[in-house]
C-alpha atoms as a PDB file:
ATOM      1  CA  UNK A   1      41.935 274.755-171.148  1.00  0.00           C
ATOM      2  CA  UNK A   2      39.971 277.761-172.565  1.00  0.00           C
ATOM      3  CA  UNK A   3      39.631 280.590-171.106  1.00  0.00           C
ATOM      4  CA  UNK A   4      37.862 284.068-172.513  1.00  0.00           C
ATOM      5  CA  UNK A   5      38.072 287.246-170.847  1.00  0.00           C
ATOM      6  CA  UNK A   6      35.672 290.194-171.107  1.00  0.00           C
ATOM      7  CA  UNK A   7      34.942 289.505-174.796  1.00  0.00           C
ATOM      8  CA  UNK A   8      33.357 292.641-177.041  1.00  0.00           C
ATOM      9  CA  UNK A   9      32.245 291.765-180.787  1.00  0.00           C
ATOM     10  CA  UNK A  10      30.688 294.541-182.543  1.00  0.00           C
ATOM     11  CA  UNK A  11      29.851 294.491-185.897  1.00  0.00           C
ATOM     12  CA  UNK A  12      29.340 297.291-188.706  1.00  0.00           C
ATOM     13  CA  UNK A  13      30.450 299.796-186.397  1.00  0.00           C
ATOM     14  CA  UNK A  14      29.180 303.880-186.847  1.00  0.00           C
ATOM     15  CA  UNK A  15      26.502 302.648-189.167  1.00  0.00           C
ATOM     16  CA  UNK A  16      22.629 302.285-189.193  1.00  0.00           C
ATOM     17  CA  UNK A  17      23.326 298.104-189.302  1.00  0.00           C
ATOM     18  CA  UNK A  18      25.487 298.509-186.382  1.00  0.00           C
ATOM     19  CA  UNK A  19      25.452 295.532-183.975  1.00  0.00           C
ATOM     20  CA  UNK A  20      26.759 294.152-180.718  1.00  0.00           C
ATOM     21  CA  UNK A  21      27.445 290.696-181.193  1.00  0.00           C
ATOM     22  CA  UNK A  22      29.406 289.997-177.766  1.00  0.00           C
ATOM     23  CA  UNK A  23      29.016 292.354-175.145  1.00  0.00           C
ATOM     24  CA  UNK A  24      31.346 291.470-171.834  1.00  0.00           C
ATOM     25  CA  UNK A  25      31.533 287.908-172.552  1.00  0.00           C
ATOM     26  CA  UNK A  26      33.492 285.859-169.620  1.00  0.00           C
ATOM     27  CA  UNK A  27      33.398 281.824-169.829  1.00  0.00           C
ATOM     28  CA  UNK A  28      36.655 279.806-168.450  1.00  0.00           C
ATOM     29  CA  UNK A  29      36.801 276.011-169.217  1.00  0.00           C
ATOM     30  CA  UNK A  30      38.366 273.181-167.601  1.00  0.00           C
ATOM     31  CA  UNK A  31      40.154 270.274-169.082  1.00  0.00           C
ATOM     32  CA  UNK A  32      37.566 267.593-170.587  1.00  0.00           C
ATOM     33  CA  UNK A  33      34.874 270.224-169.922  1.00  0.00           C
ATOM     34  CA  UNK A  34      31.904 269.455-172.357  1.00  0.00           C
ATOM     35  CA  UNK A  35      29.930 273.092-172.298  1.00  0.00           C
ATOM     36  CA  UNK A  36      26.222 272.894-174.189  1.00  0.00           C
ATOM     37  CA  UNK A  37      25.305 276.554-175.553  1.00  0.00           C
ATOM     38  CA  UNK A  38      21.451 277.777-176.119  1.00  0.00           C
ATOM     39  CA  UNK A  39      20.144 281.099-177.132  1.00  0.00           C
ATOM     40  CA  UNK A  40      17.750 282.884-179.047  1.00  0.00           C
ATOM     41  CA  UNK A  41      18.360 284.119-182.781  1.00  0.00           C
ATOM     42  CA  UNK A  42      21.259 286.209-182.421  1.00  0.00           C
ATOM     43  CA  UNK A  43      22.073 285.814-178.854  1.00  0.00           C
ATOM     44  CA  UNK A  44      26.251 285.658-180.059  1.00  0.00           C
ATOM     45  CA  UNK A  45      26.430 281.860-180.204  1.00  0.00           C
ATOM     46  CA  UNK A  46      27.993 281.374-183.323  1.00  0.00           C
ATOM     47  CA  UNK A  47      29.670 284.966-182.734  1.00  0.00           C
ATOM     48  CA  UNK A  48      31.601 283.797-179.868  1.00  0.00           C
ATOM     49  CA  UNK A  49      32.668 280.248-181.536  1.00  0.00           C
ATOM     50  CA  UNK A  50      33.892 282.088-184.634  1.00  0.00           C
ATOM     51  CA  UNK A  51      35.843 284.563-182.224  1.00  0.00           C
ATOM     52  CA  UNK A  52      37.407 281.314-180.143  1.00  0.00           C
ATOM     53  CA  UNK A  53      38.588 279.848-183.685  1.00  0.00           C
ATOM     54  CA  UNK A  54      39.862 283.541-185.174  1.00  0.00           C
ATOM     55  CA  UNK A  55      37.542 284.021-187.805  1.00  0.00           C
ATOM     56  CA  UNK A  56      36.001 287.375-186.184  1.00  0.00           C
ATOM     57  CA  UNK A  57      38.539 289.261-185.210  1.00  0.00           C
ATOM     58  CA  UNK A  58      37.385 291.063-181.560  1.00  0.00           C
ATOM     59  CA  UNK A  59      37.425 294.487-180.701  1.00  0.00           C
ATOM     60  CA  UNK A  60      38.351 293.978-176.600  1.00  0.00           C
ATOM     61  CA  UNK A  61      39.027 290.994-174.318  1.00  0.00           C
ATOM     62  CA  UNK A  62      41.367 287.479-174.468  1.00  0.00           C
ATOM     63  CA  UNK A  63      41.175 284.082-175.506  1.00  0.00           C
ATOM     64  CA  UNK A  64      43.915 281.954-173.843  1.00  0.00           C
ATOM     65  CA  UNK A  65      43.681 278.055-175.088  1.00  0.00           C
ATOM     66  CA  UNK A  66      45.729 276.021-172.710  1.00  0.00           C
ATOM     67  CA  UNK A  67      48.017 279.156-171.504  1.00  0.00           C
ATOM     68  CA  UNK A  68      48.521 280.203-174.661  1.00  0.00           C
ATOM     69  CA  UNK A  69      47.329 283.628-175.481  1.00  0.00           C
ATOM     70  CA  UNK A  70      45.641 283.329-178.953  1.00  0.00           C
ATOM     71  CA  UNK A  71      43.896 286.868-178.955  1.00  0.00           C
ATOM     72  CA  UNK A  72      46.056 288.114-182.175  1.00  0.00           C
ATOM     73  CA  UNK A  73      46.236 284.887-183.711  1.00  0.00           C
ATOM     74  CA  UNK A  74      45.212 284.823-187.467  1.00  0.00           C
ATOM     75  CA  UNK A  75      42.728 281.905-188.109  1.00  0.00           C
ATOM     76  CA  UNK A  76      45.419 279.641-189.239  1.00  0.00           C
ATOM     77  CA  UNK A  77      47.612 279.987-186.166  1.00  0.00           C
ATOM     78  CA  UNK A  78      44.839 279.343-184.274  1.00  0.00           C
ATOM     79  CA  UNK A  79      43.922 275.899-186.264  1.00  0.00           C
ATOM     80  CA  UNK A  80      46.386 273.643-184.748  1.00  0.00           C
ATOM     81  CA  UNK A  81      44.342 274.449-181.261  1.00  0.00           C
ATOM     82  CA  UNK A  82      41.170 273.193-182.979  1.00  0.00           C
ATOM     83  CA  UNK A  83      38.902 270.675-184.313  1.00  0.00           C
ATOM     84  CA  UNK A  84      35.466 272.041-185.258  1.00  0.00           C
ATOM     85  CA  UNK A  85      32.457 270.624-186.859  1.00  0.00           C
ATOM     86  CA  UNK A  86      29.917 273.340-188.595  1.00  0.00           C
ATOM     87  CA  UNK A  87      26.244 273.251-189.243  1.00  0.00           C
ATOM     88  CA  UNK A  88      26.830 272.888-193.288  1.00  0.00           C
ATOM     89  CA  UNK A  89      27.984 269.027-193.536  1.00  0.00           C
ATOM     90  CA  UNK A  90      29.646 270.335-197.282  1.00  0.00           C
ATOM     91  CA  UNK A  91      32.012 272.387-194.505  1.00  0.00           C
ATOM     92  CA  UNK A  92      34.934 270.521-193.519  1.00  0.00           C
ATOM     93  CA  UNK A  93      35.635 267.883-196.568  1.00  0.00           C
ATOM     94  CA  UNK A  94      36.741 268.300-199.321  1.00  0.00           C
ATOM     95  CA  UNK A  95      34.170 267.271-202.032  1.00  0.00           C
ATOM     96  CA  UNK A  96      36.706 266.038-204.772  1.00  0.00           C
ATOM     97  CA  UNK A  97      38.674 264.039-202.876  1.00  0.00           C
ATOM     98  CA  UNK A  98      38.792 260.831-201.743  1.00  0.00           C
ATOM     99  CA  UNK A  99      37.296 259.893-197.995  1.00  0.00           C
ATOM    100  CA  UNK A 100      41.088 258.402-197.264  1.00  0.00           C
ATOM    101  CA  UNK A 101      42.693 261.391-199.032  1.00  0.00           C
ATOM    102  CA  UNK A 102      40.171 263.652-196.770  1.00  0.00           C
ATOM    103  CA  UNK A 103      41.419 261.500-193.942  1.00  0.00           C
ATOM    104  CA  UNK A 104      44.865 262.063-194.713  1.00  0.00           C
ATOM    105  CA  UNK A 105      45.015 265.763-194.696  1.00  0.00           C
ATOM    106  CA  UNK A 106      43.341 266.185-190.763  1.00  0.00           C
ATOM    107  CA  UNK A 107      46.521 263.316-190.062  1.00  0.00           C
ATOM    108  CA  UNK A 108      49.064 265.739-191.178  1.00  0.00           C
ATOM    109  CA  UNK A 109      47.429 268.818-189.547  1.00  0.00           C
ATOM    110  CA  UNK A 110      50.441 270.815-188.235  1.00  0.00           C
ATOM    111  CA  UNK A 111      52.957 268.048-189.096  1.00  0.00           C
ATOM    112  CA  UNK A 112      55.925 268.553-191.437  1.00  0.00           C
ATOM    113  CA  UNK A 113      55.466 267.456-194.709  1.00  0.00           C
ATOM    114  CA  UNK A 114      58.622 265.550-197.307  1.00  0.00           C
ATOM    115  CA  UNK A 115      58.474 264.032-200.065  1.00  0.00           C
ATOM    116  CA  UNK A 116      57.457 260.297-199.637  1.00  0.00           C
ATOM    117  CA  UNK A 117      53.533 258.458-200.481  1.00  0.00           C
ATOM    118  CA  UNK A 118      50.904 260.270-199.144  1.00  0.00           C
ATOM    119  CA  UNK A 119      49.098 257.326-197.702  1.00  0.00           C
ATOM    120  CA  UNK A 120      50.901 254.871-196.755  1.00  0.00           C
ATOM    121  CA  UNK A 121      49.470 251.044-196.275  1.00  0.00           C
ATOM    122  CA  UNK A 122      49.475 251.408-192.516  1.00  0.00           C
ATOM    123  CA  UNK A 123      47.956 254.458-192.517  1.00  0.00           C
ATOM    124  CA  UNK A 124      45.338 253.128-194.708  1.00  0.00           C
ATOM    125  CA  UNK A 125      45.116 250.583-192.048  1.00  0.00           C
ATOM    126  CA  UNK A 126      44.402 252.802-189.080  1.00  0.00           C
ATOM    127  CA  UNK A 127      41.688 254.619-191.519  1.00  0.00           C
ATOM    128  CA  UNK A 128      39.892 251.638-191.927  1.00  0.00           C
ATOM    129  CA  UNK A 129      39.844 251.288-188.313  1.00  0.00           C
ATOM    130  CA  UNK A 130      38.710 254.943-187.491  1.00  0.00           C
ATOM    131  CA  UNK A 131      36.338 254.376-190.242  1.00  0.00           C
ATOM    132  CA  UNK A 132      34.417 251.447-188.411  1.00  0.00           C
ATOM    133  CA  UNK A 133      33.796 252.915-185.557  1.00  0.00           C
ATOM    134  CA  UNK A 134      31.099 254.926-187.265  1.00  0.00           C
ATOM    135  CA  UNK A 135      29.272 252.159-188.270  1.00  0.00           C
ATOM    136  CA  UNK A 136      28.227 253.426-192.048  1.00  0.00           C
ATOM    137  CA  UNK A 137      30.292 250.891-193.934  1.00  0.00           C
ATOM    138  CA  UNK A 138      32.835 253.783-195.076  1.00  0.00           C
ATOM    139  CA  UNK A 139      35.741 251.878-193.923  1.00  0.00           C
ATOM    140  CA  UNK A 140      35.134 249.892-197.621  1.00  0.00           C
ATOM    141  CA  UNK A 141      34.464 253.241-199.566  1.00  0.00           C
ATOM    142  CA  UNK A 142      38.607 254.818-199.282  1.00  0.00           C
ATOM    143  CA  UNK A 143      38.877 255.581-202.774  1.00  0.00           C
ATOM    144  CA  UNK A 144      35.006 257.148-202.769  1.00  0.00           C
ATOM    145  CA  UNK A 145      34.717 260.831-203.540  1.00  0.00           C
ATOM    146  CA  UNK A 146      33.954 262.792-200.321  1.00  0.00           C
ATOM    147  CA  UNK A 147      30.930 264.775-202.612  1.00  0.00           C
ATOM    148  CA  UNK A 148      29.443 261.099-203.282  1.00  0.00           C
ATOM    149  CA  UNK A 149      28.139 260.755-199.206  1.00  0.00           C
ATOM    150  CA  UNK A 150      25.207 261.403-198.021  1.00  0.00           C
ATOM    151  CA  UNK A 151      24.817 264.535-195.598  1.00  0.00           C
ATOM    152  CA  UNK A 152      25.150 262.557-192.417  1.00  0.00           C
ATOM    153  CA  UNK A 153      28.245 260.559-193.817  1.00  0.00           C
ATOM    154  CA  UNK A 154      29.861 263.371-194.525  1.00  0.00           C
ATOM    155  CA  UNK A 155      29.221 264.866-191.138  1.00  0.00           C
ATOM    156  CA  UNK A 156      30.242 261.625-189.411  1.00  0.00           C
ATOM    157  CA  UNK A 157      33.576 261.788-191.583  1.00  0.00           C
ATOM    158  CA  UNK A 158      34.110 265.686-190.741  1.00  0.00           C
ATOM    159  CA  UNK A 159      33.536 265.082-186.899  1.00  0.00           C
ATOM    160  CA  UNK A 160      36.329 262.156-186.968  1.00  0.00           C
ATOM    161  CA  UNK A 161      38.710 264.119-188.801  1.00  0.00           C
ATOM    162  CA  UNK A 162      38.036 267.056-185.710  1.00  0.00           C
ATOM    163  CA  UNK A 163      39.235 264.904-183.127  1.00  0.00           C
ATOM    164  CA  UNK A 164      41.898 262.756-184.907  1.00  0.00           C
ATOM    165  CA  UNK A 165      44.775 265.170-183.682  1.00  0.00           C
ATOM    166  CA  UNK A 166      42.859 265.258-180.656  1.00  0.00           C
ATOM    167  CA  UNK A 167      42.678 269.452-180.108  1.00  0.00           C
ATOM    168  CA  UNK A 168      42.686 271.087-177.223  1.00  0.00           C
ATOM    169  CA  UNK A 169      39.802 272.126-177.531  1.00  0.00           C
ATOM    170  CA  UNK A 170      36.577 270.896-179.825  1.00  0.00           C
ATOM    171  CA  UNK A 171      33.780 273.165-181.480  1.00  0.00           C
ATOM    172  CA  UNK A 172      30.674 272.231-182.561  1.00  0.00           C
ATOM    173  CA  UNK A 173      28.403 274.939-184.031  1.00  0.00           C
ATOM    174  CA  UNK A 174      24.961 273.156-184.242  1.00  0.00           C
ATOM    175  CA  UNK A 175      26.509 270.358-186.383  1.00  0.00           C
ATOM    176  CA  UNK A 176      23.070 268.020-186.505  1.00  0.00           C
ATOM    177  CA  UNK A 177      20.853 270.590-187.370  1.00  0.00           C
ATOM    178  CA  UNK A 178      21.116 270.389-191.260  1.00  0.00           C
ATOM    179  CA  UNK A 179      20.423 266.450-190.753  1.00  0.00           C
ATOM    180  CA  UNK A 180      17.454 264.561-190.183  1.00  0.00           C
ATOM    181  CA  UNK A 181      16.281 263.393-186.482  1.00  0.00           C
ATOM    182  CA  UNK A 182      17.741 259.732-187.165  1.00  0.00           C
ATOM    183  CA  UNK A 183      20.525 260.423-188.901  1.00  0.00           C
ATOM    184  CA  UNK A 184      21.277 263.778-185.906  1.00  0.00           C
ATOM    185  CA  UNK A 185      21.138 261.190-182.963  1.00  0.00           C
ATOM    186  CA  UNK A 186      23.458 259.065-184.619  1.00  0.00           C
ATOM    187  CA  UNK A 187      26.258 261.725-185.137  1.00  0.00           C
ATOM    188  CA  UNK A 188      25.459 263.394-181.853  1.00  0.00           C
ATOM    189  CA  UNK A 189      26.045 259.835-180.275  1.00  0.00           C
ATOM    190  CA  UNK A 190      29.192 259.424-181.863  1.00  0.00           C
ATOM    191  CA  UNK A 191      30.445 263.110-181.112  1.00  0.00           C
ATOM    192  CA  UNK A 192      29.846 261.796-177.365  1.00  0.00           C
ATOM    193  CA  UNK A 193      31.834 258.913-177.800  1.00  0.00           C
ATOM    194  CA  UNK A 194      34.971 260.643-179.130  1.00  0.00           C
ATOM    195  CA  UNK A 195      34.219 263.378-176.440  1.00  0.00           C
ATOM    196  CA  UNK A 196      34.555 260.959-173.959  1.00  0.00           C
ATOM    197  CA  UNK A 197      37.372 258.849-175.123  1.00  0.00           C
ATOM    198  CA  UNK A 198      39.622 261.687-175.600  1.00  0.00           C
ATOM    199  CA  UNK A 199      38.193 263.846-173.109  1.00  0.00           C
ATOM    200  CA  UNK A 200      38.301 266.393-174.709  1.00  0.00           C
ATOM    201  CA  UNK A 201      37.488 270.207-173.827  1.00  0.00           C
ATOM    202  CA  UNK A 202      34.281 271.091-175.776  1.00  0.00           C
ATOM    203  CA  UNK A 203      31.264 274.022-176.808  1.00  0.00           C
ATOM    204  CA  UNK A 204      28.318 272.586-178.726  1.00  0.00           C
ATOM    205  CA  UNK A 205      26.030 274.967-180.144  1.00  0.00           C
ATOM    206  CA  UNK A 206      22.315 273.047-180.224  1.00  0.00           C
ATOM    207  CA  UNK A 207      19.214 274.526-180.763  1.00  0.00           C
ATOM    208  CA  UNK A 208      17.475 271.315-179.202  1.00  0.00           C
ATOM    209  CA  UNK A 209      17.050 271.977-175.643  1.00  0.00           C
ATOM    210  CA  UNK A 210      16.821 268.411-174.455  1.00  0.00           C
ATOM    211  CA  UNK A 211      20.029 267.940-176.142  1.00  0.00           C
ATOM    212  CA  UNK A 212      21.673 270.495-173.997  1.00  0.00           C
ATOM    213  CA  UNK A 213      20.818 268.990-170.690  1.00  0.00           C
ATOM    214  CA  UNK A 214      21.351 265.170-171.518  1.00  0.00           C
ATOM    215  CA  UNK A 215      24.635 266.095-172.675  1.00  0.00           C
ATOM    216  CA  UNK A 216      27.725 267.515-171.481  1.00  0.00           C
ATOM    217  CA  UNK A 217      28.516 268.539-167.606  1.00  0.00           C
ATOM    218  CA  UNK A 218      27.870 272.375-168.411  1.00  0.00           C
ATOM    219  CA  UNK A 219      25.239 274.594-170.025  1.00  0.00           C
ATOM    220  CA  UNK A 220      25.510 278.030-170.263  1.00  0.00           C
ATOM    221  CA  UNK A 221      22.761 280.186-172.232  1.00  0.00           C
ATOM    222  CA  UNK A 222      23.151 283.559-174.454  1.00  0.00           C
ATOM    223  CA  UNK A 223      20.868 286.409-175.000  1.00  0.00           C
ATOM    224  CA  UNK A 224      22.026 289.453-176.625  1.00  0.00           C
ATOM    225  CA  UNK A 225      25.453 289.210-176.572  1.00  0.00           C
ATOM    226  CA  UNK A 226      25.705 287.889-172.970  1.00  0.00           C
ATOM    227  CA  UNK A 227      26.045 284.796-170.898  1.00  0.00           C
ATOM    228  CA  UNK A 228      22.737 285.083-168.877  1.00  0.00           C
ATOM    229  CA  UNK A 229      23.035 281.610-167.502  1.00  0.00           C
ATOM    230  CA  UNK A 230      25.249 278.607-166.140  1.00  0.00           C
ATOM    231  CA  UNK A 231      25.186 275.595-164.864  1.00  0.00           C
ATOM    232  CA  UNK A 232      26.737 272.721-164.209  1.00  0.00           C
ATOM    233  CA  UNK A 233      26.917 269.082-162.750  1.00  0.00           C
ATOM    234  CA  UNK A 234      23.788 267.275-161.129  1.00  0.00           C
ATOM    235  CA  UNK A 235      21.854 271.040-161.407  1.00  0.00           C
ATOM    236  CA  UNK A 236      22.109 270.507-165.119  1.00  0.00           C
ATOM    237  CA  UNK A 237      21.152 266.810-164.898  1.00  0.00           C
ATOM    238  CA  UNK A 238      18.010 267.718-163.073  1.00  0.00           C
ATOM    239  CA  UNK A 239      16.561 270.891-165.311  1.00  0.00           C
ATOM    240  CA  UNK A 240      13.960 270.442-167.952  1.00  0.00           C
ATOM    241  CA  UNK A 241      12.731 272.249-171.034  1.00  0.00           C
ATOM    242  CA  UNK A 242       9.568 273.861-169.259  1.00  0.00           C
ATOM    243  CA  UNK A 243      13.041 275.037-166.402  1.00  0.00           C
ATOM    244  CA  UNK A 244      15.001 276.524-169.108  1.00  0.00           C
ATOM    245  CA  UNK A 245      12.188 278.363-170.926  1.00  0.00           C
ATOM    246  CA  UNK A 246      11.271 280.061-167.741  1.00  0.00           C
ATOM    247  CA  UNK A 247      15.185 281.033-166.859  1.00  0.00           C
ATOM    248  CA  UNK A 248      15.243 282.260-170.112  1.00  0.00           C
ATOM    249  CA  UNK A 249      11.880 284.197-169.696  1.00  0.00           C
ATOM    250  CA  UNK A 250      12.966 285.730-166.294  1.00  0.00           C
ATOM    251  CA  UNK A 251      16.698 286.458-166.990  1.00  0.00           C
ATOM    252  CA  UNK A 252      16.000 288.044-170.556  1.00  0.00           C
ATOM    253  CA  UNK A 253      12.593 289.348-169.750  1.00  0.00           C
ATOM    254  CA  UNK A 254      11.324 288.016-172.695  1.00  0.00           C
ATOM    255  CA  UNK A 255       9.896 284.837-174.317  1.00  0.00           C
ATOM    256  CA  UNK A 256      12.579 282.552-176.273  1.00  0.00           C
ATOM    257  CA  UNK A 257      12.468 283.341-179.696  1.00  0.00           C
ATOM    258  CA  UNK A 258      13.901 280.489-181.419  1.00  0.00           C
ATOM    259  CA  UNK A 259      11.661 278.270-183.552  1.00  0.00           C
ATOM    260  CA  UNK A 260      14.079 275.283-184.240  1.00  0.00           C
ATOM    261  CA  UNK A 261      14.710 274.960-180.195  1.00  0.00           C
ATOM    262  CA  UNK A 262      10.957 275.246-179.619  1.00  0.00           C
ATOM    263  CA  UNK A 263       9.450 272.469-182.328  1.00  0.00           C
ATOM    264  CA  UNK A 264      12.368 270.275-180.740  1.00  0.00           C
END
């Protein structure tokens, strides 16, 4: 489903603030693979998600999303590929609008548009369905501004509206960090839920170690622009935080530097 060739990000090029973001970066993904992605402060992380959805454009290397080359893609082109959840809950909504008209707009993703209701009553049906299956009592808010939610209601709404095209392929760039521990485990919970159910191909970005081996079947782990580390199936099932700390230690030769995955 993905699959990401010898992958060079450098950024500010011929200056003193010059720096290699991605350096060689190989990582091929299976269908209803669900990779977990560590690393230290600006091991490429966030680098390589934002070169899989087009944002960065990269200076070598492919990206092919289910046999399609997307390399040259602009950012739009690349959307109907994509669902993807960022770090900001106040990323992915839109704040003025109503959670149904929110709702509405990842329905229509890449479908043609006439000119007929927007929201028609059985759509609003099948809203209030998706809507329940979060378990925050939004499926009774429709007509609620977007801006009115809390941070983790608005996360839980951005993560449904990711997967309701189901994409080929799901990113999620540390998308419980901004939230508190509760509120986290509940929308890292339900991302497994609609992982599973639509088995769907996905990269999670965590800086919470224990949530990197308890889910998904892969793990892979960054440092300076590389992938230094993977693994995968009942290896991954078996590590520990005290395992990856020292992997990290003697692949990098150097302590993890990352407070955030450290206090967790």
């Amino acid at each position: 489903m993905l699959k990401v060739n010898n992958l060079y990000k450098t950024f500010n090029k011929g200056t003193v603030n010059e720096k290699s973001a991605l350096r060689g970066v190989n990582l091929e993904l299976n269908e209803g693979d669900f990779v977990t992605i560590i690393g230290g402060n600006g091991a490429g992380k966030s680098t390589l998600l934002n070169s899989i959805s087009g944002v960065f454009r990269t200076d070598c290397g492919s990206i092919v999303i289910d046999g399609k080359d997307v390399t040259k893609l602009p950012e739009h082109k690349r959307a109907k590929y994509l669902g993807r959840v960022f770090q900001d809950p106040m990323m992915g909504t839109a704040a003025d609008m109503w959670i149904e008209e929110n709702m509405s707009l990842a329905y229509r993703r890449g479908k043609p548009r006439g000119l007929k209701w927007a929201i028609t009553n059985k759509e609003r049906a099948a809203y209030r369905e998706m809507l329940s299956q979060l378990g925050l009592g939004l499926e009774d808010r429709l007509s609620s501004k977007v801006g009115l939610l809390s941070g983790g209601q608005r996360q839980a709404l951005t993560l449904l509206m990711a997967v309701m095209q189901k994409p080929k392929l799901l990113l999620l760039d540390e998308h419980t960090a901004a939230l508190d521990p509760k509120t986290a485990e509940t929308v890292l919970n339900l991302s497994e839920k609609f992982i599973n159910e639509g088995n769907l191909t996905t990269m999670m970005i965590t800086h919470n170690m224990n949530d990197a081996i308890a889910h998904g079947n892969k793990l892979i782990m960054m440092h300076d622009g590389r992938i230094i580390y993977g693994v995968s199936g009942e290896e991954k099932k078996n590590l520990t935080v005290d395992d990856l700390l020292k992997k990290f230690s003697d692949l990098s030769g150097e302590k993890f530097a990352n407070d955030r995955a450290l206090l967790n």
